[in-house]
PDB file of N, CA and C in Angstrom:
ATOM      1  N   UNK A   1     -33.387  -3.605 -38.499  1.00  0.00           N
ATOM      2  CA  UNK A   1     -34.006  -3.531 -37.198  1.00  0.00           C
ATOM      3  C   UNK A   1     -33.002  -3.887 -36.105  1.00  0.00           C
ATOM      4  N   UNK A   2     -32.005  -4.747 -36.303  1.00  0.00           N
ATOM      5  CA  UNK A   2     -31.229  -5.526 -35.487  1.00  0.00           C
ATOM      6  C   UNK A   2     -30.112  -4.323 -35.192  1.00  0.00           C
ATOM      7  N   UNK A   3     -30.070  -3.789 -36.227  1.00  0.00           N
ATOM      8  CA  UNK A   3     -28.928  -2.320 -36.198  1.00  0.00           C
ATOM      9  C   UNK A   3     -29.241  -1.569 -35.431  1.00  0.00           C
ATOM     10  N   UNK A   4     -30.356  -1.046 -35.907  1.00  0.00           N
ATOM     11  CA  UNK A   4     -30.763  -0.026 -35.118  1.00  0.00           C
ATOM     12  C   UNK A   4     -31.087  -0.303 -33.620  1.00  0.00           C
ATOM     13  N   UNK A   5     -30.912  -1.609 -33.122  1.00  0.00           N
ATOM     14  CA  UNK A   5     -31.443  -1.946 -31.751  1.00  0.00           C
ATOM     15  C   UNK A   5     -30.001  -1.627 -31.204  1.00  0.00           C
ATOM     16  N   UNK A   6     -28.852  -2.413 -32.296  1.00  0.00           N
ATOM     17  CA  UNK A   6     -27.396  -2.699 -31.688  1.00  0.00           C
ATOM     18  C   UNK A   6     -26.864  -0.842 -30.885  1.00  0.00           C
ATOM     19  N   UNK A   7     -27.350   0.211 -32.253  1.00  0.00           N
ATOM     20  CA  UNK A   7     -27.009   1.305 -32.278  1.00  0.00           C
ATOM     21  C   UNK A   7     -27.179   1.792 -30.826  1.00  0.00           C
ATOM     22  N   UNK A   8     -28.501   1.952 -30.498  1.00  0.00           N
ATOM     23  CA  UNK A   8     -29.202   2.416 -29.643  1.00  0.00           C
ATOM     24  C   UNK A   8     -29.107   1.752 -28.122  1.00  0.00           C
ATOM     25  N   UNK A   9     -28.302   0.664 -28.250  1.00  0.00           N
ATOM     26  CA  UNK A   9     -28.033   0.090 -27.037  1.00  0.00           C
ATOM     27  C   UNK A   9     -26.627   0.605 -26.687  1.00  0.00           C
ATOM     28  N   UNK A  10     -25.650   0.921 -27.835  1.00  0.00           N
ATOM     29  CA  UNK A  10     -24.480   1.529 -27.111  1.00  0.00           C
ATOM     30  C   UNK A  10     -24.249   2.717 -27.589  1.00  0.00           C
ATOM     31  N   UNK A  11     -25.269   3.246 -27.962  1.00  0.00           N
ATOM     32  CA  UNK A  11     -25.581   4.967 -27.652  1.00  0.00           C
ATOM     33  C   UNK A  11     -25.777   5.334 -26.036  1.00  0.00           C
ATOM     34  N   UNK A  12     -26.709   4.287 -25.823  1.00  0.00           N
ATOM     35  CA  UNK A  12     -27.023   4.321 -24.331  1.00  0.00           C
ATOM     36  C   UNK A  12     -25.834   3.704 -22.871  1.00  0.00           C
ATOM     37  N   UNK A  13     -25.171   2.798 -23.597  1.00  0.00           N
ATOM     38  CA  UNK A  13     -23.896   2.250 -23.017  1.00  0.00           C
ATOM     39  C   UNK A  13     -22.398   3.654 -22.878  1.00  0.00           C
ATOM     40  N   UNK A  14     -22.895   4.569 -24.317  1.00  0.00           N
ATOM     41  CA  UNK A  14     -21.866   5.279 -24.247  1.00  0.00           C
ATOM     42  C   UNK A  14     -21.938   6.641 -23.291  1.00  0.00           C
ATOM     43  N   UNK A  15     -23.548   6.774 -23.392  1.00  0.00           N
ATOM     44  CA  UNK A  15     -23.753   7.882 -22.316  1.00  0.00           C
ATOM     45  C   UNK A  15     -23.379   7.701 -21.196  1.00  0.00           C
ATOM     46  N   UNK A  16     -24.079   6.717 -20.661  1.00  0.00           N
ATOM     47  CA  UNK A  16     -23.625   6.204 -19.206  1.00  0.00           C
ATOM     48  C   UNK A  16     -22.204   6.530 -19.032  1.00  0.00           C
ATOM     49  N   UNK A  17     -21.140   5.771 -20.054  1.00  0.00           N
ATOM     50  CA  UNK A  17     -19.459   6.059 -19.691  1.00  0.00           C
ATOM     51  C   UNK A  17     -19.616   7.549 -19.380  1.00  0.00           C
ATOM     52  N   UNK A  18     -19.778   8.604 -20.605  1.00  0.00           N
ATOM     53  CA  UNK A  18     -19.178   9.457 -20.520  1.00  0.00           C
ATOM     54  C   UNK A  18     -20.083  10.628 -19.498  1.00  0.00           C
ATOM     55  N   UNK A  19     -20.731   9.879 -18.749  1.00  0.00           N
ATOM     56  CA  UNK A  19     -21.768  11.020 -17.532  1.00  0.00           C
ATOM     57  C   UNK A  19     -20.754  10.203 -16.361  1.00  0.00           C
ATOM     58  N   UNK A  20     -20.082   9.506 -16.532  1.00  0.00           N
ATOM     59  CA  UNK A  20     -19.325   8.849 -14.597  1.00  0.00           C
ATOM     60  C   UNK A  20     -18.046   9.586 -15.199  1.00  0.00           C
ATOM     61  N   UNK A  21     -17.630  10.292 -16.123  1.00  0.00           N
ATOM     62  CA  UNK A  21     -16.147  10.867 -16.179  1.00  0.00           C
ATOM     63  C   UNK A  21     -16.081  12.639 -15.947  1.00  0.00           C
ATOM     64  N   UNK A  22     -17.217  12.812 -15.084  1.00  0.00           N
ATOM     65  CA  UNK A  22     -17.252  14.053 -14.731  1.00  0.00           C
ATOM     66  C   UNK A  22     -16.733  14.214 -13.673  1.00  0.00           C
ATOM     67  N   UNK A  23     -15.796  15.397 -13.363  1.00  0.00           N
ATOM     68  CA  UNK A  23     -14.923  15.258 -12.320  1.00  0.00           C
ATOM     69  C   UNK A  23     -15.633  15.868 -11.025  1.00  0.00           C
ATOM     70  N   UNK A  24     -15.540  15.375 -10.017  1.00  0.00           N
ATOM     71  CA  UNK A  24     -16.308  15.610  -9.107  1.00  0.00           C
ATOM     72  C   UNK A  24     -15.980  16.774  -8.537  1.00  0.00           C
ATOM     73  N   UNK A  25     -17.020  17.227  -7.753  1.00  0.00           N
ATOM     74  CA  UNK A  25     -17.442  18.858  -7.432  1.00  0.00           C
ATOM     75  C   UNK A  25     -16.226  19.003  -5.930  1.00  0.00           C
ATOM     76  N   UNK A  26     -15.805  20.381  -5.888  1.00  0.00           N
ATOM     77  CA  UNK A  26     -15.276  20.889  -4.803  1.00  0.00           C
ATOM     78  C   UNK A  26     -15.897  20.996  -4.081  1.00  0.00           C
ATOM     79  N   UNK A  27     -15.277  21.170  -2.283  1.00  0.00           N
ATOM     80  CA  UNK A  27     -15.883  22.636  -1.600  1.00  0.00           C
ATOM     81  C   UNK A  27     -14.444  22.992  -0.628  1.00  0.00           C
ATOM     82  N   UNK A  28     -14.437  24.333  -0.596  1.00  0.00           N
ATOM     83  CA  UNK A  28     -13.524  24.948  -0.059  1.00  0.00           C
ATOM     84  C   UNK A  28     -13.883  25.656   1.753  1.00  0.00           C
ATOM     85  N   UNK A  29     -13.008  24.692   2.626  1.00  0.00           N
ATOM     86  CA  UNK A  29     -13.897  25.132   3.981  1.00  0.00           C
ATOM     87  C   UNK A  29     -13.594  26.646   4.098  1.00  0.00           C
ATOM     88  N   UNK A  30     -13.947  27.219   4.489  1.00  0.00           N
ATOM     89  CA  UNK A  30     -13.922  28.644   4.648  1.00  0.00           C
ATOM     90  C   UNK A  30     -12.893  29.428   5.693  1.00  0.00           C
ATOM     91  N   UNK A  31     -12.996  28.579   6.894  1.00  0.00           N
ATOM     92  CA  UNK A  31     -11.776  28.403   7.927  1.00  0.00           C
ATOM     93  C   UNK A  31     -10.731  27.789   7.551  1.00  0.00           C
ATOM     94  N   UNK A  32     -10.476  26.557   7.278  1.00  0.00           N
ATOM     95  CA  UNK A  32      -9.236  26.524   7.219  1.00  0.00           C
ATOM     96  C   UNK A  32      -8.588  26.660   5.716  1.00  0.00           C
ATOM     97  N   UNK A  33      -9.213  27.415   4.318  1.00  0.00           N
ATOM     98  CA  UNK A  33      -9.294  27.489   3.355  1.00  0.00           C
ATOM     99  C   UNK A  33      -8.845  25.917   2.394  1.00  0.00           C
ATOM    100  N   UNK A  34      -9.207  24.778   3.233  1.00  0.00           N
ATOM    101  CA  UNK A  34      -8.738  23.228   2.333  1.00  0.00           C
ATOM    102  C   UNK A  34      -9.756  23.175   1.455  1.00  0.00           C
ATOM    103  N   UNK A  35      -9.435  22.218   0.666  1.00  0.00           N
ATOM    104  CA  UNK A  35     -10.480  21.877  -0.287  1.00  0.00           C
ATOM    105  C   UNK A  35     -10.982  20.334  -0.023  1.00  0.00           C
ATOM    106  N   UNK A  36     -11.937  20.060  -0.194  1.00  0.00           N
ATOM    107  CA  UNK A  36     -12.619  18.736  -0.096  1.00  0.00           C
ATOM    108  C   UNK A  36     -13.008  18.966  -1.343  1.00  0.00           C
ATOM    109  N   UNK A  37     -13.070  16.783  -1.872  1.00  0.00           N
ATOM    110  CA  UNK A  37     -13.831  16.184  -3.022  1.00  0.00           C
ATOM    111  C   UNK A  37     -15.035  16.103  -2.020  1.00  0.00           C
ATOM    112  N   UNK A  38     -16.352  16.419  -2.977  1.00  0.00           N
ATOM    113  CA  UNK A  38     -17.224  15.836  -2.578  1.00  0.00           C
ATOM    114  C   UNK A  38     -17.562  14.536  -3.889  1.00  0.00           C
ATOM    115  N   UNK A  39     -18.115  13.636  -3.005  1.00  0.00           N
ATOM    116  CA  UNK A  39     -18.334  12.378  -3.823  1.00  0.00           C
ATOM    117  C   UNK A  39     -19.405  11.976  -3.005  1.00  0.00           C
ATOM    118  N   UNK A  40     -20.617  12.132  -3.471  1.00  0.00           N
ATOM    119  CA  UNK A  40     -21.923  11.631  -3.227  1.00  0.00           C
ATOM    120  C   UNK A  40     -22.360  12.554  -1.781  1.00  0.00           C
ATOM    121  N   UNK A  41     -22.289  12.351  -0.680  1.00  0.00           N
ATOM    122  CA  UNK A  41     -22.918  13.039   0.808  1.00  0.00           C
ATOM    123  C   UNK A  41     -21.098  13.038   1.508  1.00  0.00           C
ATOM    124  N   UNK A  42     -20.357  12.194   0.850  1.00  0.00           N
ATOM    125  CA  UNK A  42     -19.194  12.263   1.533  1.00  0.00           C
ATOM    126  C   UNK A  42     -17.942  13.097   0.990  1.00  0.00           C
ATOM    127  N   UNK A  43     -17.186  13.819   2.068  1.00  0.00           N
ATOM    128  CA  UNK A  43     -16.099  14.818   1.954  1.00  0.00           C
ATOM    129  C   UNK A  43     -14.812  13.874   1.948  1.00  0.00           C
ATOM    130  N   UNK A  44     -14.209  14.390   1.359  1.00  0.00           N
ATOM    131  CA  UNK A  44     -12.755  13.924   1.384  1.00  0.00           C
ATOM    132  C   UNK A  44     -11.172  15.219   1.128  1.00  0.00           C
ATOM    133  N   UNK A  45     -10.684  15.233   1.765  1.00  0.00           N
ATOM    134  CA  UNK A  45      -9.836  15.690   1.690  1.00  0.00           C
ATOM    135  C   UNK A  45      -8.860  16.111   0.318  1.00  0.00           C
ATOM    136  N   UNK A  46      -8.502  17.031  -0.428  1.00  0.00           N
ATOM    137  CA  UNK A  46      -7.694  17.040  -1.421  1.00  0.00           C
ATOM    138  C   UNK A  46      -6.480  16.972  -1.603  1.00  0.00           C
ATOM    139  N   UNK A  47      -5.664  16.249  -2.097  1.00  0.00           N
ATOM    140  CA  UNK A  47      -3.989  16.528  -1.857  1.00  0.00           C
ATOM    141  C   UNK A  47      -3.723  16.730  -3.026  1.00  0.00           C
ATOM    142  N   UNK A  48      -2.226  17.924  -3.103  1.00  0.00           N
ATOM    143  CA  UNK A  48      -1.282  18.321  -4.038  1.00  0.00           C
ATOM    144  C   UNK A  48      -0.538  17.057  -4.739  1.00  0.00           C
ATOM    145  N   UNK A  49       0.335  17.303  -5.772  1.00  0.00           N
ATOM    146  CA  UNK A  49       0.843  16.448  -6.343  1.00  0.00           C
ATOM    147  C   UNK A  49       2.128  15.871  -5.233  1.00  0.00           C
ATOM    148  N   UNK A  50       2.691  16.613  -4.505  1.00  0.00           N
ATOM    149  CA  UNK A  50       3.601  15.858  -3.223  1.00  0.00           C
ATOM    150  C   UNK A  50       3.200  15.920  -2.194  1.00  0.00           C
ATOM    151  N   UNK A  51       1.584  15.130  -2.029  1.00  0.00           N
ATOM    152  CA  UNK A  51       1.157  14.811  -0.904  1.00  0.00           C
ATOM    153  C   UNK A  51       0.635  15.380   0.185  1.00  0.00           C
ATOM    154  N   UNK A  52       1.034  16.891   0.279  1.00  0.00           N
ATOM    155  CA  UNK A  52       0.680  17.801   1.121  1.00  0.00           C
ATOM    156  C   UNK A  52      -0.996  17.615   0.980  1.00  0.00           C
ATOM    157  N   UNK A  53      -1.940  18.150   2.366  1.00  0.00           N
ATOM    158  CA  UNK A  53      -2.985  18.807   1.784  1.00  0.00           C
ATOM    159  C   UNK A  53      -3.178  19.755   1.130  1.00  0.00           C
ATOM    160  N   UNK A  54      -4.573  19.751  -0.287  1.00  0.00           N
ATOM    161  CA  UNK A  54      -4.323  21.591  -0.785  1.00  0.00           C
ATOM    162  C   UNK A  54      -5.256  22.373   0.450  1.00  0.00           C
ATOM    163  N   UNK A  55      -4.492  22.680   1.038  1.00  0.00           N
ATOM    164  CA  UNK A  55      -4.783  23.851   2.313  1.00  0.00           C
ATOM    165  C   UNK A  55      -4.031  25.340   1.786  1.00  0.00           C
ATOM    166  N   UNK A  56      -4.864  26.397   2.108  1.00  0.00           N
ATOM    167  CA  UNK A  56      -3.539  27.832   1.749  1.00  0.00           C
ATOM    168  C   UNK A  56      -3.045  27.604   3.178  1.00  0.00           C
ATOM    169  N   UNK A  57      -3.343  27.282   4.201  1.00  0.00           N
ATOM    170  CA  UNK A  57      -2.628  27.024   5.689  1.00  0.00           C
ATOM    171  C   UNK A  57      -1.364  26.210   5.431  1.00  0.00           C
ATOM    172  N   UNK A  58      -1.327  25.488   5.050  1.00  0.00           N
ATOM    173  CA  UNK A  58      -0.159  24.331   4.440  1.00  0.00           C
ATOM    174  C   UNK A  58       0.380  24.942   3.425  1.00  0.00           C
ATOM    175  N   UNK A  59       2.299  25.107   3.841  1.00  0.00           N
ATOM    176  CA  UNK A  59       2.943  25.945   2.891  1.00  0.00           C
ATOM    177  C   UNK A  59       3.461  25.035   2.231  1.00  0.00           C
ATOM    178  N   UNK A  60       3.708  25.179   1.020  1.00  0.00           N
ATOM    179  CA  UNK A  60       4.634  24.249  -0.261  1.00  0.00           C
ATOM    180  C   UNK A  60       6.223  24.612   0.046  1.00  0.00           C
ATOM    181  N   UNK A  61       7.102  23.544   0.348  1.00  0.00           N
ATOM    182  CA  UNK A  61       8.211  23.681   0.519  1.00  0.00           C
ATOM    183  C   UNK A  61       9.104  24.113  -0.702  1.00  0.00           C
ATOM    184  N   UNK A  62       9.882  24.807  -1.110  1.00  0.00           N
ATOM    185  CA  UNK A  62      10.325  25.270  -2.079  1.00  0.00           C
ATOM    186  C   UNK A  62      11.550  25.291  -2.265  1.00  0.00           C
ATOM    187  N   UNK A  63      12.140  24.187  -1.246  1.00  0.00           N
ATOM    188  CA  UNK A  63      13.531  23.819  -1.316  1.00  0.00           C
ATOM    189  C   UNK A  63      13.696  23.037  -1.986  1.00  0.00           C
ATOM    190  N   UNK A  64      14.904  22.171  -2.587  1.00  0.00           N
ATOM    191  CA  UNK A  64      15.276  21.402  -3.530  1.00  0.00           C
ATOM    192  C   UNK A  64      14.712  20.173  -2.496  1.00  0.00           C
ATOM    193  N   UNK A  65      13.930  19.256  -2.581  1.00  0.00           N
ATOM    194  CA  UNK A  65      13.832  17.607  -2.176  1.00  0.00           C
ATOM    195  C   UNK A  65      14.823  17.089  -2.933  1.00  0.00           C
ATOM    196  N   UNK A  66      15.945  17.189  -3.455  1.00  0.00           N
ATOM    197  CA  UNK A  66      16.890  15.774  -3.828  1.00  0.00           C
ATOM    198  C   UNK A  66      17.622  15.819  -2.839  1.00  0.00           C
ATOM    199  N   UNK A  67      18.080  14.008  -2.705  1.00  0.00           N
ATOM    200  CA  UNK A  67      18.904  13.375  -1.988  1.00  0.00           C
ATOM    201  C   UNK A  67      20.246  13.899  -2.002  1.00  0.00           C
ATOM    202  N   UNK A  68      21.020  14.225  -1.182  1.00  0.00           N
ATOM    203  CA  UNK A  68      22.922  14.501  -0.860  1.00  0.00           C
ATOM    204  C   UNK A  68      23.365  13.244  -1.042  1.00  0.00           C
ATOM    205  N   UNK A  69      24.384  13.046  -1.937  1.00  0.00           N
ATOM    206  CA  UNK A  69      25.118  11.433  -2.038  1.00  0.00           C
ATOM    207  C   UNK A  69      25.517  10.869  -0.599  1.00  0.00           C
ATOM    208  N   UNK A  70      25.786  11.631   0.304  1.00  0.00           N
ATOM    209  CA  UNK A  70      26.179  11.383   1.499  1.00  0.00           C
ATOM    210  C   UNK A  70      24.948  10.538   1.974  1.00  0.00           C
ATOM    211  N   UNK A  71      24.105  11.193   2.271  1.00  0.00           N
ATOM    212  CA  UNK A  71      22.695  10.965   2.957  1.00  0.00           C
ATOM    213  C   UNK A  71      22.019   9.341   1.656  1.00  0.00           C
ATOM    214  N   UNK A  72      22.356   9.651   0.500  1.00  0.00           N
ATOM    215  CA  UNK A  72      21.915   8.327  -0.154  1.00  0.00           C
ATOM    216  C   UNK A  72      23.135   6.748   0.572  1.00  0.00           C
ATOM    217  N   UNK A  73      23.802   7.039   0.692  1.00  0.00           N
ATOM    218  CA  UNK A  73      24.848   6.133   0.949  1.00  0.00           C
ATOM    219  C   UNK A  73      24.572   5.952   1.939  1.00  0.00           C
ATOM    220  N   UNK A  74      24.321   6.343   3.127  1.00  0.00           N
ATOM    221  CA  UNK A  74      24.224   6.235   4.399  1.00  0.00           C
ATOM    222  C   UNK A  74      22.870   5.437   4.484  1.00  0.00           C
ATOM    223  N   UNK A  75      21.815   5.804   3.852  1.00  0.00           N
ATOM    224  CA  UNK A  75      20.477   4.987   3.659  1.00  0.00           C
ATOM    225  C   UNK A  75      20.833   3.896   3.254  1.00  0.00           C
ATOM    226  N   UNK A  76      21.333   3.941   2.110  1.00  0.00           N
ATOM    227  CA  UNK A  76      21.985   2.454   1.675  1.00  0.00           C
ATOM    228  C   UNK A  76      22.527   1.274   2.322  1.00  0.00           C
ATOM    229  N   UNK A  77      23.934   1.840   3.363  1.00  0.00           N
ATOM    230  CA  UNK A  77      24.288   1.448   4.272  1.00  0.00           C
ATOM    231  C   UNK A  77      23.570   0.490   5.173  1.00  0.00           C
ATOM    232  N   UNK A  78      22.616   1.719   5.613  1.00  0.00           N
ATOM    233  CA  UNK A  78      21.331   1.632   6.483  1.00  0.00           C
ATOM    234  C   UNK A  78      20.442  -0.059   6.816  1.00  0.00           C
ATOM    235  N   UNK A  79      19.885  -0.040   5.076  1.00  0.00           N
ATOM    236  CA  UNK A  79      19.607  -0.706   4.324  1.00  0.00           C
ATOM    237  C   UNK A  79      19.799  -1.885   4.702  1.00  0.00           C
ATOM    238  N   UNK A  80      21.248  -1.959   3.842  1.00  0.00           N
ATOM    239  CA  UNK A  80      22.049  -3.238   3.978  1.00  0.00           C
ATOM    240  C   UNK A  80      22.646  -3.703   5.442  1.00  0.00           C
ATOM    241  N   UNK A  81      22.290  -3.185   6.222  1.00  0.00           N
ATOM    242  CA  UNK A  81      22.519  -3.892   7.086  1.00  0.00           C
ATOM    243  C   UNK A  81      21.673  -4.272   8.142  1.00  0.00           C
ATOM    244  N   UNK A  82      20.021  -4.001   7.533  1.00  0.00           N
ATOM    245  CA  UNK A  82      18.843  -4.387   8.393  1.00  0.00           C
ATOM    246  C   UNK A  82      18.375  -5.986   6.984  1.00  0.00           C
ATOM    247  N   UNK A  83      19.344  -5.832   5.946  1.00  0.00           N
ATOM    248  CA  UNK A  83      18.894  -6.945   5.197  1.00  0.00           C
ATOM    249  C   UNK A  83      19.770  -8.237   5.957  1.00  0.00           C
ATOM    250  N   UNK A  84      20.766  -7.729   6.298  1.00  0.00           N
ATOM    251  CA  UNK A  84      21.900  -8.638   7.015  1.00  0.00           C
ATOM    252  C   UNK A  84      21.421  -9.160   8.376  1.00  0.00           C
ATOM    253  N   UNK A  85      20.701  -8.269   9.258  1.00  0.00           N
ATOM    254  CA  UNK A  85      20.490  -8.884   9.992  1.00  0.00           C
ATOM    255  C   UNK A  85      18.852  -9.608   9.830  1.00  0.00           C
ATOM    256  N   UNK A  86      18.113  -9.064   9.427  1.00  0.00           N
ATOM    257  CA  UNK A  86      17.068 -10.182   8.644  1.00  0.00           C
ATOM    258  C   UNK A  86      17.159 -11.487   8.237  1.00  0.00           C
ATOM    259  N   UNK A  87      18.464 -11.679   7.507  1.00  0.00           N
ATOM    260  CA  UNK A  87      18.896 -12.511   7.008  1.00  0.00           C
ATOM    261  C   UNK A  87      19.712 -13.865   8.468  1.00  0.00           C
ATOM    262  N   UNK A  88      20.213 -13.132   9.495  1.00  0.00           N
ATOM    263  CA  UNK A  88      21.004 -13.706  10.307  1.00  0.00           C
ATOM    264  C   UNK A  88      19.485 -14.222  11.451  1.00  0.00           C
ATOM    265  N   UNK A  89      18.410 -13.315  11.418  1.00  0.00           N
ATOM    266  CA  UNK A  89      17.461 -14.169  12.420  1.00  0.00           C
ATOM    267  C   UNK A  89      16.947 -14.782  11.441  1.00  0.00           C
ATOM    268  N   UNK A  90      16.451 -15.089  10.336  1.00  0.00           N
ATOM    269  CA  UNK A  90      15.739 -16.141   9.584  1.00  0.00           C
ATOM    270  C   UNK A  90      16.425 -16.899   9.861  1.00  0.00           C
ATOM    271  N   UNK A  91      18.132 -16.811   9.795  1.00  0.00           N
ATOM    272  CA  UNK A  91      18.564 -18.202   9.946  1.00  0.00           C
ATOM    273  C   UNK A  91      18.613 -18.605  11.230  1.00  0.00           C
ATOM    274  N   UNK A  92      17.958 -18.206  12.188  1.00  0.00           N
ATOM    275  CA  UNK A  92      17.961 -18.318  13.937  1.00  0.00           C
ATOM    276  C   UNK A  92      16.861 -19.403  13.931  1.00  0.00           C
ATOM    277  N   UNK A  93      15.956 -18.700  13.027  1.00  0.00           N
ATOM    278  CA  UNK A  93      14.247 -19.377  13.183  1.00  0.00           C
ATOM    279  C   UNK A  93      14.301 -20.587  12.528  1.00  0.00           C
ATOM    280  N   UNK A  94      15.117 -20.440  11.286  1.00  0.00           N
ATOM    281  CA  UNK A  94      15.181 -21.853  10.330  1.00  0.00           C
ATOM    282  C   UNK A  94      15.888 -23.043  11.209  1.00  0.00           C
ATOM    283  N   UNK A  95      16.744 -22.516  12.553  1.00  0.00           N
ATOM    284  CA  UNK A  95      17.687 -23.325  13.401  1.00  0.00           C
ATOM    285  C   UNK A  95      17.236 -23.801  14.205  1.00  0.00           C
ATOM    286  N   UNK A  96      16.332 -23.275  14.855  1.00  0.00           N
ATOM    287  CA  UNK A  96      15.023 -23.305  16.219  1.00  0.00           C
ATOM    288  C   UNK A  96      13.825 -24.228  15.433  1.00  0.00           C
ATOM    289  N   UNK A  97      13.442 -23.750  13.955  1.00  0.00           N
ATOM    290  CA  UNK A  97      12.375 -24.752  13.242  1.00  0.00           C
ATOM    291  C   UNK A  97      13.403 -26.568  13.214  1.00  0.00           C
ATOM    292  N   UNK A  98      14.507 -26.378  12.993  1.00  0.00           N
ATOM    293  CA  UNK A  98      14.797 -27.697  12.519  1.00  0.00           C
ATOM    294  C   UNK A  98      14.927 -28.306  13.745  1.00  0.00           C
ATOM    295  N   UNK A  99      15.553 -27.772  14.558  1.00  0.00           N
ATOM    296  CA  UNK A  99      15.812 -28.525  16.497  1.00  0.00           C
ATOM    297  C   UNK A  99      14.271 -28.645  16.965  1.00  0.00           C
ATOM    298  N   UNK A 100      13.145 -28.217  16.751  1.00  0.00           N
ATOM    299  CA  UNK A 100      11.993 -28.517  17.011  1.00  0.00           C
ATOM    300  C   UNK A 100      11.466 -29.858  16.455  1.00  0.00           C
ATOM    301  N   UNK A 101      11.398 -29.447  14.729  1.00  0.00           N
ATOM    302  CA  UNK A 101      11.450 -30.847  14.209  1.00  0.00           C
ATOM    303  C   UNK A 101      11.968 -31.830  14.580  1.00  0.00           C
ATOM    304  N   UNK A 102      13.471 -31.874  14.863  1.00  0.00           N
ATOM    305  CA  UNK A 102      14.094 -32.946  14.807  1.00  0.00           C
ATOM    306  C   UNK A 102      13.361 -33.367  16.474  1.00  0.00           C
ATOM    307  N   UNK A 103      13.142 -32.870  17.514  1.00  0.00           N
ATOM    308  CA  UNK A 103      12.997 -33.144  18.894  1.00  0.00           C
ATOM    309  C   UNK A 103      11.546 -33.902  18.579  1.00  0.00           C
ATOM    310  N   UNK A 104      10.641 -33.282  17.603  1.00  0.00           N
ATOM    311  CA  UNK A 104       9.395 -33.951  17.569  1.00  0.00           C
ATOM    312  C   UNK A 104       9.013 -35.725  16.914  1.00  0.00           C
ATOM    313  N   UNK A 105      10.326 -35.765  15.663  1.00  0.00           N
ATOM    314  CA  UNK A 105      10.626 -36.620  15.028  1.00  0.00           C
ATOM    315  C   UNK A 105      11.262 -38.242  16.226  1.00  0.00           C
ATOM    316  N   UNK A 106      11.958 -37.089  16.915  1.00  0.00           N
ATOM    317  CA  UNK A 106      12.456 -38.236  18.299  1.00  0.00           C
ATOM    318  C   UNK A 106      11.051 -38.288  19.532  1.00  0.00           C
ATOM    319  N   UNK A 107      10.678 -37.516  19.699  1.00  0.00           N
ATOM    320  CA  UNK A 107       9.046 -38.607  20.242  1.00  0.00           C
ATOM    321  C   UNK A 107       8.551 -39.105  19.627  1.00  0.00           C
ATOM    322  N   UNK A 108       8.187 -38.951  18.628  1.00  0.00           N
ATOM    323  CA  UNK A 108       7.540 -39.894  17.620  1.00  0.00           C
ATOM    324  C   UNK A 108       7.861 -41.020  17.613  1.00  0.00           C
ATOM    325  N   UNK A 109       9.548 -41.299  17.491  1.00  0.00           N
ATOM    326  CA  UNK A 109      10.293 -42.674  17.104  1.00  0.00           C
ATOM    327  C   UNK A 109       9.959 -43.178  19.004  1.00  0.00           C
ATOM    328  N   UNK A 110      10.069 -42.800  19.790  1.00  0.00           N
ATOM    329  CA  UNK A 110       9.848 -43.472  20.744  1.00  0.00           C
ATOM    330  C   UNK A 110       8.449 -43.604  21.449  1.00  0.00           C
ATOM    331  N   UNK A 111       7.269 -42.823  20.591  1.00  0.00           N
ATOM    332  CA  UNK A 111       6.275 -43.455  21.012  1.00  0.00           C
ATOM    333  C   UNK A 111       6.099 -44.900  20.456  1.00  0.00           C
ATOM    334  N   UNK A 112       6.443 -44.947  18.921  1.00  0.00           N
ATOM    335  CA  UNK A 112       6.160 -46.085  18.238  1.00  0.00           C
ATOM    336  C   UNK A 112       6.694 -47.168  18.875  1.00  0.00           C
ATOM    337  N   UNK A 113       7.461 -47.142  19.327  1.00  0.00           N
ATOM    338  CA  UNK A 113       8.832 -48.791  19.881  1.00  0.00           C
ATOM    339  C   UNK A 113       7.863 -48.559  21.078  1.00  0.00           C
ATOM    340  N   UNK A 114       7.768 -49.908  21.058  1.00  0.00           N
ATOM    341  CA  UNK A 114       7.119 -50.862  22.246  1.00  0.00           C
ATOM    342  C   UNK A 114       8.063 -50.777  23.471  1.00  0.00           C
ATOM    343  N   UNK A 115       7.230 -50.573  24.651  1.00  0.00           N
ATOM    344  CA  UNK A 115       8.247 -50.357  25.546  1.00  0.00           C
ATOM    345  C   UNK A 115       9.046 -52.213  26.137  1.00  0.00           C
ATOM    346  N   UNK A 116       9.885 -52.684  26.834  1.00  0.00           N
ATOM    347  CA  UNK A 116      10.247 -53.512  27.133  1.00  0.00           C
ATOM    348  C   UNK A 116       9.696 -53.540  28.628  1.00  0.00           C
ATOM    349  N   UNK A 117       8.879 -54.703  29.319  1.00  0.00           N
ATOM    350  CA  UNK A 117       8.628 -54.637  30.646  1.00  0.00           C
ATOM    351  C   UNK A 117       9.711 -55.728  31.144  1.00  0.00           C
TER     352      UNK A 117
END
């Protein structure tokens, strides 16, 4: 009895999975020939595997996308020298944090001391 309850509970567990792995329905606007997911009352837009929309209006580029060593190096370059200067204002802020501290550390020490009348 206990089996047959176990059975029948993830018979029913398994339907459920395999009815949400249905891939959801198209629609194709007619004007601008894109495709939308529909997912429940709401449209969404479809994209190609490189991001484009799938629109037939939207052409697929069919040139090579790889990088020129030139153009990688130069990024690189690029790069390294927005890490450099990143690096040169942190240490501006870490310089400005410690002269703050230290200025706050010196009111402090002279609120505490009793003044002399």
């Amino acid at each position: 009895m206990i089996k047959s309850a176990v059975i029948v509970g993830l018979f029913v567990l398994a339907t459920q999975a395999m009815a949400q792995e249905t891939p959801p329905a198209t629609w194709r606007d007619p004007d601008t020939r894109c495709v939308y997911l529909k997912v429940g009352d709401a449209l969404s837009l479809r994209y190609r595997r490189d991001g484009t929309p799938d629109c037939a209006s939207v052409q697929q580029d069919s040139t090579d996308a790889s990088i020129a060593r030139g153009d990688l190096r130069e990024a690189t370059q690029q790069i390294v020298r927005s890490i450099e200067e990143l690096r040169r204002d942190i240490g501006a802020v870490r310089r400005e944090m410690e002269r703050t501290r230290n200025e706050l550390e010196n009111i402090r020490r002279e609120a505490r001391q009793p003044r002399a009348q």
